[in-house]
Protein backbone atom coordinates (compact mmCIF):
# COMPACT_ATOMS: atom_id res chain seq x y z
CA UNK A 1 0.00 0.00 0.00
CA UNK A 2 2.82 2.37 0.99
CA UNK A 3 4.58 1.30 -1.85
CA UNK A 4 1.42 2.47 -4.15
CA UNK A 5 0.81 5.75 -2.53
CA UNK A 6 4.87 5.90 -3.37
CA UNK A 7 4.76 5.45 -6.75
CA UNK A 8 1.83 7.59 -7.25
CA UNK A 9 3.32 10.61 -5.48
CA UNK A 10 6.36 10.19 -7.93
CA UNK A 11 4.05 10.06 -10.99
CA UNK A 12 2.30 12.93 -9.70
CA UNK A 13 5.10 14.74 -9.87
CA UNK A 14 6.63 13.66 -12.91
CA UNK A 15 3.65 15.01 -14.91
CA UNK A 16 3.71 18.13 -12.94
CA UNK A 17 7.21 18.39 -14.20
CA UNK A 18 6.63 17.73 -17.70
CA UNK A 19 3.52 20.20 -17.57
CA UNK A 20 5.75 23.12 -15.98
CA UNK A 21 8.13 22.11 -19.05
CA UNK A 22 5.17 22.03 -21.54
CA UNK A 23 4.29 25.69 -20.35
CA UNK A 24 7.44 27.10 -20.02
CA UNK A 25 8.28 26.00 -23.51
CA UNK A 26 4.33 27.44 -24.83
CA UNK A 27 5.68 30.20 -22.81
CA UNK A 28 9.11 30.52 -24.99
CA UNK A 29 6.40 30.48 -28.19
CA UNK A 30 3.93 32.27 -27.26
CA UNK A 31 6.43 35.45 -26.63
CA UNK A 32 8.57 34.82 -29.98
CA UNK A 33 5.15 34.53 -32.39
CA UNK A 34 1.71 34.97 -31.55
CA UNK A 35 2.33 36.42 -28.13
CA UNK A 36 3.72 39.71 -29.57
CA UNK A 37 1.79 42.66 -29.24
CA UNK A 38 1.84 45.68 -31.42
CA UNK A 39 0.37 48.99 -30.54
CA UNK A 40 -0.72 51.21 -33.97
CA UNK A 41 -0.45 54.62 -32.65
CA UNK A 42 -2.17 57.14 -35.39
CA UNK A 43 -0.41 60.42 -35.94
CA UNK A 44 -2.43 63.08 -37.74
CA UNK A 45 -4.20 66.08 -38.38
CA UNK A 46 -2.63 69.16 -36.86
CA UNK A 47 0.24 69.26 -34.53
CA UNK A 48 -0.12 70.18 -31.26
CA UNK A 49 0.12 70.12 -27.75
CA UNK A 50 -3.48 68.25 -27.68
CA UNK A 51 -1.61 65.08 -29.46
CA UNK A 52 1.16 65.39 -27.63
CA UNK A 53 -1.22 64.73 -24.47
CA UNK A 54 -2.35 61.76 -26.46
CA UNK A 55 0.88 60.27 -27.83
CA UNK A 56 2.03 60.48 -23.97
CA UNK A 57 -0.93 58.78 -22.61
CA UNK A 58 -1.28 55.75 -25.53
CA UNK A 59 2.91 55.35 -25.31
CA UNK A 60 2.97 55.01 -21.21
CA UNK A 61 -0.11 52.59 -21.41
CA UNK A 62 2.08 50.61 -24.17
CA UNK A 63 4.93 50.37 -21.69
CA UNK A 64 2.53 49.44 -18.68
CA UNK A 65 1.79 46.36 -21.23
CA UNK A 66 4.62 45.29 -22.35
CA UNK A 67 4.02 46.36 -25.96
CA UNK A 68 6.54 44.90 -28.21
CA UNK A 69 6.28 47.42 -31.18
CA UNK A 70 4.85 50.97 -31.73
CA UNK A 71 3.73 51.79 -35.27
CA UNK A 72 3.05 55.42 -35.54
CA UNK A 73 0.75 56.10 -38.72
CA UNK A 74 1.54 59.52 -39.89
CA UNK A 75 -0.68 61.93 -42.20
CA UNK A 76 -0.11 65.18 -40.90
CA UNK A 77 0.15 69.00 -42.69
CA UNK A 78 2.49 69.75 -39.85
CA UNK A 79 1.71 72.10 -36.83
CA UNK A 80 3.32 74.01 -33.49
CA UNK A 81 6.91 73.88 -33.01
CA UNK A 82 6.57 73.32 -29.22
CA UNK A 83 3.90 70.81 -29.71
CA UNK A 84 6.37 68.67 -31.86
CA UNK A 85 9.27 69.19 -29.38
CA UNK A 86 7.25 67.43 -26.65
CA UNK A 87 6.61 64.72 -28.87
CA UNK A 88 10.20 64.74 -29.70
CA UNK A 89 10.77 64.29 -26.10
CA UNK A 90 8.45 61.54 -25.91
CA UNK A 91 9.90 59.24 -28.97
CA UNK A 92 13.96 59.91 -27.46
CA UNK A 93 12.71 58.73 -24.15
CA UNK A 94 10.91 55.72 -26.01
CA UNK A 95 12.31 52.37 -24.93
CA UNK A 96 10.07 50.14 -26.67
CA UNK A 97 11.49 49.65 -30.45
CA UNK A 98 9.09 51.69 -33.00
CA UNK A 99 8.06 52.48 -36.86
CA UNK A 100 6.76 55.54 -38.22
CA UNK A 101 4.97 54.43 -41.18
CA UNK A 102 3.77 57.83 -43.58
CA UNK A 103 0.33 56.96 -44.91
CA UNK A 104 -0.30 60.00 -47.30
CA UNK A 105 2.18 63.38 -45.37
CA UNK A 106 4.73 63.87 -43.64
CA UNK A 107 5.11 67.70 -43.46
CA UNK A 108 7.20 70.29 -41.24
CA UNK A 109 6.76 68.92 -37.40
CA UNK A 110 5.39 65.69 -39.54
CA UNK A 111 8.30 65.19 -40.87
CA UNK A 112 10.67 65.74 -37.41
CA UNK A 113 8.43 62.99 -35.30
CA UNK A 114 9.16 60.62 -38.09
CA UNK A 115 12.68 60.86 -38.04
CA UNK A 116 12.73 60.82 -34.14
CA UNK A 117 11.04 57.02 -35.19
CA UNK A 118 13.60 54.09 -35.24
CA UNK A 119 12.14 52.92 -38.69
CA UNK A 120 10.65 55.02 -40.99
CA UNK A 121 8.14 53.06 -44.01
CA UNK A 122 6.47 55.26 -46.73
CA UNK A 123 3.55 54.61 -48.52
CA UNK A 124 3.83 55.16 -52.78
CA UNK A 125 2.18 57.92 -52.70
CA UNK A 126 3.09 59.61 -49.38
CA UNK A 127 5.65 62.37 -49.56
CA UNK A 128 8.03 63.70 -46.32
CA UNK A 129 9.84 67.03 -46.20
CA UNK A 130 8.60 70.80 -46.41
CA UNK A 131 9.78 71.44 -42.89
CA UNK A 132 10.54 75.35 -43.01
CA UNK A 133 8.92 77.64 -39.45
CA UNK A 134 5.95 79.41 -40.44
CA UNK A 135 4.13 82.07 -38.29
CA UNK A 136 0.52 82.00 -37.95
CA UNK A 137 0.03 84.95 -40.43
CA UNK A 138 2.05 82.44 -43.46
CA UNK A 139 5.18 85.24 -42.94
CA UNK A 140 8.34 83.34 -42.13
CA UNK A 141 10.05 82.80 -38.60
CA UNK A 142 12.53 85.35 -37.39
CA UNK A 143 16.23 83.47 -37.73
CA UNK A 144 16.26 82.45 -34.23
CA UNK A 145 13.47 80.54 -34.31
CA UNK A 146 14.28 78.86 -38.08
CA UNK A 147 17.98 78.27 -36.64
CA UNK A 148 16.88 76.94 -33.69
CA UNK A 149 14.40 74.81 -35.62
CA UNK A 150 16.83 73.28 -37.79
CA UNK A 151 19.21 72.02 -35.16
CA UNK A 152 16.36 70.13 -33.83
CA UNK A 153 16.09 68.55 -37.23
CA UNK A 154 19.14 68.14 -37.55
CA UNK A 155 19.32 66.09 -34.02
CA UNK A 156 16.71 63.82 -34.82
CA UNK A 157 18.35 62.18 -38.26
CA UNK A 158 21.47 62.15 -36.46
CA UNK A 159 19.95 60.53 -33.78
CA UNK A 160 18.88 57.49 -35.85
CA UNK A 161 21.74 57.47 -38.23
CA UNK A 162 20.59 59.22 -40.75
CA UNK A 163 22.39 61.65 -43.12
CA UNK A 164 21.63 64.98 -41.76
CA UNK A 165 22.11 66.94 -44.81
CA UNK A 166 18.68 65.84 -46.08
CA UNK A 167 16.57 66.81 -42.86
CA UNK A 168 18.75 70.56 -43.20
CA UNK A 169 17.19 70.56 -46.44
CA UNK A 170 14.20 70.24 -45.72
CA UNK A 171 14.17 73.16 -43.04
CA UNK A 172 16.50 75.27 -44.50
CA UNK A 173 15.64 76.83 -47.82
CA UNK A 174 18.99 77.78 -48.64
CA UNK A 175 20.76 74.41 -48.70
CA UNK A 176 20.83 73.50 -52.90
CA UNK A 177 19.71 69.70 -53.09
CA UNK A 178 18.96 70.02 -57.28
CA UNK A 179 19.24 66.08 -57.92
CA UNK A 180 16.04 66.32 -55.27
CA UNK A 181 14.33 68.99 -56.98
CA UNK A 182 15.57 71.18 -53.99
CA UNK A 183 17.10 74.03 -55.65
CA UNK A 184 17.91 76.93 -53.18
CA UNK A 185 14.75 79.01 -51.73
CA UNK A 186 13.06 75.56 -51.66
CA UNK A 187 12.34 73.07 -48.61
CA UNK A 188 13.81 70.06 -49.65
CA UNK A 189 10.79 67.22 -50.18
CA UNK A 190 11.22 63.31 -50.70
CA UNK A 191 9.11 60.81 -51.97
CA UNK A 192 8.89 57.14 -50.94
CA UNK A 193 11.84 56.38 -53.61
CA UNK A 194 13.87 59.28 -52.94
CA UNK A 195 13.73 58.75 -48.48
CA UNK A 196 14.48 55.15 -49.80
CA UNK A 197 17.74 56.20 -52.17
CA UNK A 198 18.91 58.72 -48.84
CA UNK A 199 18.58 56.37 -45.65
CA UNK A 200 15.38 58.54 -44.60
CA UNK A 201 12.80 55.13 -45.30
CA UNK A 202 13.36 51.81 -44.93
CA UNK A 203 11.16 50.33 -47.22
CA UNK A 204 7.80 51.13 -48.91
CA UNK A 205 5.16 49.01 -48.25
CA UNK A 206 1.27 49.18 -49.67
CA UNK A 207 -0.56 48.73 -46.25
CA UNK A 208 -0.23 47.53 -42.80
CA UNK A 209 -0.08 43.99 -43.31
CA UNK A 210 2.56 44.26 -45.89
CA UNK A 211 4.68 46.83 -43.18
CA UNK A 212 4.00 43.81 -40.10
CA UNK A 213 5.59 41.17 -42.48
CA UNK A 214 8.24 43.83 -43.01
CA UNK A 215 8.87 44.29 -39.22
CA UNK A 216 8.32 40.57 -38.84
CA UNK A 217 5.02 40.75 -36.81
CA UNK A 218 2.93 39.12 -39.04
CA UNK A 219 1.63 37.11 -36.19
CA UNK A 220 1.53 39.70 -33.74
CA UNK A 221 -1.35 41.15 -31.65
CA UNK A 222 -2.28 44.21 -33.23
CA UNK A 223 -4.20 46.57 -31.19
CA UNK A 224 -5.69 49.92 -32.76
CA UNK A 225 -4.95 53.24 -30.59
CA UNK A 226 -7.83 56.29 -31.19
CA UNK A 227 -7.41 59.38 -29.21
CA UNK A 228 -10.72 59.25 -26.71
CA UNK A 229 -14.13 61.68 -27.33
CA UNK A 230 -12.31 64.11 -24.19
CA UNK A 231 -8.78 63.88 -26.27
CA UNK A 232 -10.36 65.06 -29.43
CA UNK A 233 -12.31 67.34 -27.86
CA UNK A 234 -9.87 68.76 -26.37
CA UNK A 235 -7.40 69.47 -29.01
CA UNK A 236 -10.13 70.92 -31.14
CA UNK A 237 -10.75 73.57 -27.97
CA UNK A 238 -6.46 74.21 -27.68
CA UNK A 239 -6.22 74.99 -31.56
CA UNK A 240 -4.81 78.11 -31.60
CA UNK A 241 -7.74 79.66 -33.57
CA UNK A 242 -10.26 78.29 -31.49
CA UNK A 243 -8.81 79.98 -27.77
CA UNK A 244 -9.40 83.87 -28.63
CA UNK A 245 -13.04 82.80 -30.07
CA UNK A 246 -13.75 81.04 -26.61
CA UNK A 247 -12.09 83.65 -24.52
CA UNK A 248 -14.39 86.51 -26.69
CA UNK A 249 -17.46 84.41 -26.38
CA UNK A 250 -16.71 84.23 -22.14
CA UNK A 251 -16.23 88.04 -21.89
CA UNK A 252 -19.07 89.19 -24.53
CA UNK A 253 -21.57 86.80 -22.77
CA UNK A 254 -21.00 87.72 -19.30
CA UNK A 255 -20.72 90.87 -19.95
CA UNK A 256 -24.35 91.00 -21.99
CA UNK A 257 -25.41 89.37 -18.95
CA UNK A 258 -24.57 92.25 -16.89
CA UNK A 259 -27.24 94.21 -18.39
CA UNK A 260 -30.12 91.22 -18.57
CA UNK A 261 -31.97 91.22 -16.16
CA UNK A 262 -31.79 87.53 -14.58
CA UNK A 263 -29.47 84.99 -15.67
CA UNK A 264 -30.11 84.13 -18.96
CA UNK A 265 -28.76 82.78 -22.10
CA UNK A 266 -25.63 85.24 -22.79
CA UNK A 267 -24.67 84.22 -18.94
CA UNK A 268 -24.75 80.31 -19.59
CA UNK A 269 -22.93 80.75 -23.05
CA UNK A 270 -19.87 82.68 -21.43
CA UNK A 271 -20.01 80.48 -18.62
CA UNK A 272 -19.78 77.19 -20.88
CA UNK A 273 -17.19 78.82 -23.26
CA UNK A 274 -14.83 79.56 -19.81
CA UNK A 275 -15.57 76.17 -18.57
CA UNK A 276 -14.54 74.59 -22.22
CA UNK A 277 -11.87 76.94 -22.08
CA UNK A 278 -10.28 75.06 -19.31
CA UNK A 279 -11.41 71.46 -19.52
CA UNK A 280 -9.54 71.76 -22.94
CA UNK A 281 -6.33 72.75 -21.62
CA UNK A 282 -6.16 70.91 -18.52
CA UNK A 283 -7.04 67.62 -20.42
CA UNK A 284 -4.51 68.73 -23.19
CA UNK A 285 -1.95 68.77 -19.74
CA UNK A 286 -1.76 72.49 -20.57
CA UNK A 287 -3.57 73.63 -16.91
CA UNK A 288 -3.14 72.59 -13.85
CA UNK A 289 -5.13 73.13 -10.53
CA UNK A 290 -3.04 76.49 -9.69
CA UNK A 291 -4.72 77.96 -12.95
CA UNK A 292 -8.18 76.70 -11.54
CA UNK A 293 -7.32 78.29 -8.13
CA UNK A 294 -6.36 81.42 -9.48
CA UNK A 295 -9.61 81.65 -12.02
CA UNK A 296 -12.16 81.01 -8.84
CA UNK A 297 -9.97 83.34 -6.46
CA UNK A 298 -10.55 85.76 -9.34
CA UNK A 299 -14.06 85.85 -9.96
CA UNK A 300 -14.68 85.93 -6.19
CA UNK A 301 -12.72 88.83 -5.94
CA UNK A 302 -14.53 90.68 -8.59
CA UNK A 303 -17.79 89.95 -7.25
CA UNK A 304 -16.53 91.00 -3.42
CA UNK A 305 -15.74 94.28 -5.74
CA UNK A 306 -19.47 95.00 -6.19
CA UNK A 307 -20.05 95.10 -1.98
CA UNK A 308 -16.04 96.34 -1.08
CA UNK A 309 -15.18 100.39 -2.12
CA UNK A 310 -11.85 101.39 -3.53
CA UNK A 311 -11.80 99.21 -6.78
CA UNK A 312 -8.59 96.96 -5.05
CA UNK A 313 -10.49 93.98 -5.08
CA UNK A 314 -11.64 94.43 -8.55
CA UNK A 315 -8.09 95.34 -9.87
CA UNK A 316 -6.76 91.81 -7.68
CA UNK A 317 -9.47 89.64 -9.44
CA UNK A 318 -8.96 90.86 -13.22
CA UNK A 319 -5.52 90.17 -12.63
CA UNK A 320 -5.89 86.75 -10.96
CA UNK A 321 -7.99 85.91 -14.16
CA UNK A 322 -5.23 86.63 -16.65
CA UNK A 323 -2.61 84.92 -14.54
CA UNK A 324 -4.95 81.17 -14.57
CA UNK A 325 -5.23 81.87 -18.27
CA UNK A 326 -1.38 82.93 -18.92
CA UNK A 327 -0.76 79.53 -16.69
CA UNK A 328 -2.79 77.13 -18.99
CA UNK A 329 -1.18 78.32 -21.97
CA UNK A 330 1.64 77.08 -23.90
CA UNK A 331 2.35 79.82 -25.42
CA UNK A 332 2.40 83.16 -23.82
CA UNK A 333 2.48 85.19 -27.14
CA UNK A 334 -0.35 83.66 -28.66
CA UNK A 335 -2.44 84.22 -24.97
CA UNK A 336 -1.52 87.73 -24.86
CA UNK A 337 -2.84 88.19 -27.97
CA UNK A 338 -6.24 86.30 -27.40
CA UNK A 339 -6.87 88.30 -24.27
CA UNK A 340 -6.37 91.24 -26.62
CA UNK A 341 -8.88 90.26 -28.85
CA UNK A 342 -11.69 89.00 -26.50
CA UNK A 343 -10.42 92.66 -24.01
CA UNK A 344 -11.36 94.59 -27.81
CA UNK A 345 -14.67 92.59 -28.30
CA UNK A 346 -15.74 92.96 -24.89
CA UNK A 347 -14.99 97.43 -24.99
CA UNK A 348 -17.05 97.70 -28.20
CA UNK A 349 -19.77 95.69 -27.34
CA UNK A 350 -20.14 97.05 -23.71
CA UNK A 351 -20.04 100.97 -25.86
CA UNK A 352 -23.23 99.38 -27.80
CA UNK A 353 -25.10 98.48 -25.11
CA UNK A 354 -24.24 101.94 -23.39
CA UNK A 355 -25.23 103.17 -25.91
CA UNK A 356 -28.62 101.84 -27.27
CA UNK A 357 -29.61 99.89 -23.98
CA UNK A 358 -28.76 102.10 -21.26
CA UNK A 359 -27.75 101.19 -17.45
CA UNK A 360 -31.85 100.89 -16.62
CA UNK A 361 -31.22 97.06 -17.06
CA UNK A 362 -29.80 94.30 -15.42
CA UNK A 363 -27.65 93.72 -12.98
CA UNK A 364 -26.14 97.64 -12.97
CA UNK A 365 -29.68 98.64 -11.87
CA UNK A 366 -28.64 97.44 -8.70
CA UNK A 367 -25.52 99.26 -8.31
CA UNK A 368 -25.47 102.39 -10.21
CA UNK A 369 -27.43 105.00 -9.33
CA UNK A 370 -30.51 106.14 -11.58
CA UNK A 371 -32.02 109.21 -10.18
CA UNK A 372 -30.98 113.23 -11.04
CA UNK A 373 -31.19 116.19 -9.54
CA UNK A 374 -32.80 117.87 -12.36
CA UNK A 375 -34.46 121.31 -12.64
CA UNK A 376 -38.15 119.85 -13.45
CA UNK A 377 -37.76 117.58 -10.02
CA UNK A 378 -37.14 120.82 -8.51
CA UNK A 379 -33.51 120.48 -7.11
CA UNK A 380 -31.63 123.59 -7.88
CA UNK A 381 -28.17 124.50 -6.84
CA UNK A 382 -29.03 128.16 -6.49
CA UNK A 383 -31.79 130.72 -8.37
CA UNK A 384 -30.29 132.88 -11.19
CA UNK A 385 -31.08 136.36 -10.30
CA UNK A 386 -32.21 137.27 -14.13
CA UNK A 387 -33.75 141.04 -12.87
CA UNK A 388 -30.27 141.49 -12.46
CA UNK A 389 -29.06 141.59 -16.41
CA UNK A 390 -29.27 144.87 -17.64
CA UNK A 391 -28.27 146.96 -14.73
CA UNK A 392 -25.48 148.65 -13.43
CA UNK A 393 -23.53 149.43 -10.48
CA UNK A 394 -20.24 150.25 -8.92
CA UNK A 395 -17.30 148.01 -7.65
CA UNK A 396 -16.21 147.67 -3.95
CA UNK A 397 -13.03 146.15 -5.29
CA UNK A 398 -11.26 145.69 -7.21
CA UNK A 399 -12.40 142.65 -9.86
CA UNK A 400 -9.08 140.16 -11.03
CA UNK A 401 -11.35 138.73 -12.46
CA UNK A 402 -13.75 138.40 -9.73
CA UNK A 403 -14.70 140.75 -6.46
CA UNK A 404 -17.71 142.63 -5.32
CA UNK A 405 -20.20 145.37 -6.67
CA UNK A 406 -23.02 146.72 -5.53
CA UNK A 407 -26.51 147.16 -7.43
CA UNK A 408 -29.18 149.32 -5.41
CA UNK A 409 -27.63 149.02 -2.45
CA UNK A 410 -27.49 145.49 -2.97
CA UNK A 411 -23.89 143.78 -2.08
CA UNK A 412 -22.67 141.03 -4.67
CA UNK A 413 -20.03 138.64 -5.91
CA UNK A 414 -19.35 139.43 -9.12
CA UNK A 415 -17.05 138.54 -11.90
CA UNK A 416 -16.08 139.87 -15.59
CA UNK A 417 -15.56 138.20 -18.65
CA UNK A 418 -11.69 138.06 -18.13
CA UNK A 419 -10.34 141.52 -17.89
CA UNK A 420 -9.34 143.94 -14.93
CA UNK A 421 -11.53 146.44 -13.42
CA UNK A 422 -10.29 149.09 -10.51
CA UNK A 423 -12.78 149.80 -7.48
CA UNK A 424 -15.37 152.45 -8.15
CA UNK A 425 -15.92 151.68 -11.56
CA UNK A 426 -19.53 151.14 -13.61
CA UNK A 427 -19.86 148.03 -14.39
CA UNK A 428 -23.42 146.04 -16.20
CA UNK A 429 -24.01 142.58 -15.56
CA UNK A 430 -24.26 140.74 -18.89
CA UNK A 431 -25.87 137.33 -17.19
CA UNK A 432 -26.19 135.08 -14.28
CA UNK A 433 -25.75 131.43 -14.38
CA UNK A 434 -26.88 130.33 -10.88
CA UNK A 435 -24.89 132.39 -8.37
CA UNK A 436 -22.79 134.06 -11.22
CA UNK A 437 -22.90 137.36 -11.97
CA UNK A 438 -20.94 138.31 -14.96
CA UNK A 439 -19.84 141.96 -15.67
CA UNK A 440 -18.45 143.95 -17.40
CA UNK A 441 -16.83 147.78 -17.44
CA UNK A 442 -18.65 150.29 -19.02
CA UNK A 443 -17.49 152.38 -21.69
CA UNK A 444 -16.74 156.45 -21.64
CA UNK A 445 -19.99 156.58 -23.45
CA UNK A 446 -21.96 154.29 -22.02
CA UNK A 447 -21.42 156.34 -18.48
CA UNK A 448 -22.11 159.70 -20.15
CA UNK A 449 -25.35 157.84 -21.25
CA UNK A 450 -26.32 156.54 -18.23
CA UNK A 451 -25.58 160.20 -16.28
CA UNK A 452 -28.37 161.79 -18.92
């Protein structure tokens, strides 16, 4: 019996052996073939700091999972400068090997992310290049910023082996590439065959499949990366066209509010655009909770402004408002200039309303005051002594321009038109305005007149 349970504890674990064997080597299998995972990363539209958000979130989660290869699909006009710097950043601090495979463009920061890849496959038609700094009015960059630019282009061929002569080319207009139809005051641009001839494309391949049996990952787990409904949201509300729109909408609407009475619709619109505003750039990785801080202390301290005298508070709010917004942006320039235009929106359209709604309205009524102290409500400063015009009498002193005269025996301040008259002279008062009396001297003749 012993012997039995004996043998049976020793074929027990014999099979548990050769099962631990029989996985380790499925194991061994499984990681070399099918087990391989690839992550396809897609790369396009408009670069800026909203992908970058999203190429940092989809290339940590491929790291947290062990991903064995990143394919970045790039179709891209190009975009910001710093946005593609960031990415830059990302790619160089990229352990996990990686392709960036051009669909259809490759163009200006298009082109630098690609050759920050570790492979670079073209499509037939796709092209790469055009890489020159544009400002946002089509005028080129001032030299710093286009020297500046093409070291970084430079950097990233040279950081994959690549002959750096092309990627100058294609940033630098002056560099004379002919045999690449680059002739100077061009930015150099290559096709699939040309990026082939130069070391700037591995291979060109029709399609994904064909560009997995390139990369031999034919077998591989291919799993499809799409920024998120908040991601694209997002970088539609960071585009630099879209923030001085939101910012004008926020200011225009509450300020139209101002003179609604209630809280209406022009109140929830610049509410929403201020709230989008920020939900954008915080989800972009542009804002942070000090910008939030400093946006609530600010609009607290412009409401204390309506109950607190002295116009501190409201000086200490308006401020605290620009600061959260000059936080959440990634460009200060571009802010500055936003503010500008929603700050020249916001004037004219408050002068409208001044001017063809009045202050009757809204939220002013309860703050400015609406009643006058008009002649037909019967307040007067003082009564206008009009049976004074016409006469005349004689100055107790002497008038520089004012001093005192008396008419009938009637003692009165007095003062002439701007001249000097000695004491004792005639004078006639011309009119009264309230409590003045204005002279003036009479003539040689007039006196003689008024002694007949």
């Amino acid at each position: 019996m012993k012997r039995t349970f004996r043998l049976s504890i020793i074929f027990c674990m014999v099979v548990l052996a050769a099962a631990l064997s029989i996985f380790h080597l499925y194991s061994s299998v499984h990681a070399q073939g099918e087990g391989e995972q690839v992550y396809i990363i897609p790369v396009q539209d408009t670069v800026e700091r909203g992908m970058a958000a999203f190429l940092k979130r989809t290339t940590e989660e491929a790291a947290e999972n062990g991903v064995d290869h990143i394919i970045f699909e790039i179709d891209t006009p190009g975009g910001r400068v710093d946005a593609a710097g960031d990415i830059g950043e990302i790619f160089q601090d990229l352990d996990i090997p990686n392709t960036a495979f051009v669909t259809s463009r490759a163009y200006s920061a298009g082109s630098y992310i690609a050759l920050n890849a570790d492979n670079i496959y073209m499509k037939p038609q796709a092209t790469m290049g055009a890489s020159g700094v544009i400002n946002s009015d089509g005028t080129a960059a001032d030299k710093k910023a286009q020297s500046a630019w093409i070291s970084s282009m430079v950097a990233a061929a040279e950081s994959n082996g690549r002959d750096p002569i092309y990627a100058r080319a294609m940033a630098d207009s002056s560099v004379d590439l002919p045999e690449y139809n680059a002739a100077e005051g061009e930015f150099l641009t290559l096709g699939p065959s040309e990026a082939e001839e130069v070391g700037y494309a591995e291979g060109i391949v029709e399609d994904r499949v064909e560009l997995l049996n390139e990369l031999g990952l034919s077998e591989a787990k291919v799993t499809e990366n799409n920024p998120t409904m908040a991601e694209n949201l997002a970088r539609f509300l960071t585009d630099p066209v879209v923030i001085p729109i939101l910012l004008s909408v926020a200011s225009l609407g509450l300020i139209v509010e101002l003179y609604s009475p209630g809280f209406g619709i022009p109140g929830i619109m610049g509410l929403l655009s201020l709230v989008l505003f920020f939900y954008g750039h915080i989800v972009a990785g542009l804002a942070g909770y000090e910008a939030i801080i400093l946006l609530i202390l600010g609009i607290g301290l412009v409401i204390a402004e309506i109950f607190l005298p002295g116009g501190i508070a409201g000086i200490a709010g308006v401020v605290s408002i620009v600061a959260s917004l000059m936080l959440s942006s990634a460009d200060m320039g571009h802010m500055a200039m936003s503010i500008g235009i929603a700050l020249i929106a916001t004037i004219i359209v408050s002068i409208v309303l001044f001017k063809t709604m009045g202050l009757e309205r809204g939220f002013f009524r309860h703050i400015i005051l609406q009643d006058s102290t008009s002649a037909e409500k019967g307040y007067l400063s003082s009564t206008s002594r009009l049976e004074l015009i016409g006469m005349v009498g004689e100055t107790m002193t002497p008038l520089r321009p004012a001093g005192t005269a008396v008419f009938d025996g009637e003692r009165l301040d007095v003062v002439t038109e701007g001249g000097f008259v000695g004491t004792g002279q005639s004078v006639k008062v011309l009119k009264t305005e309230g409590s003045r009396i204005v002279v003036r001297e009479l003539s040689s003749k007039e006196k003689e007149e008024e002694k007949e």
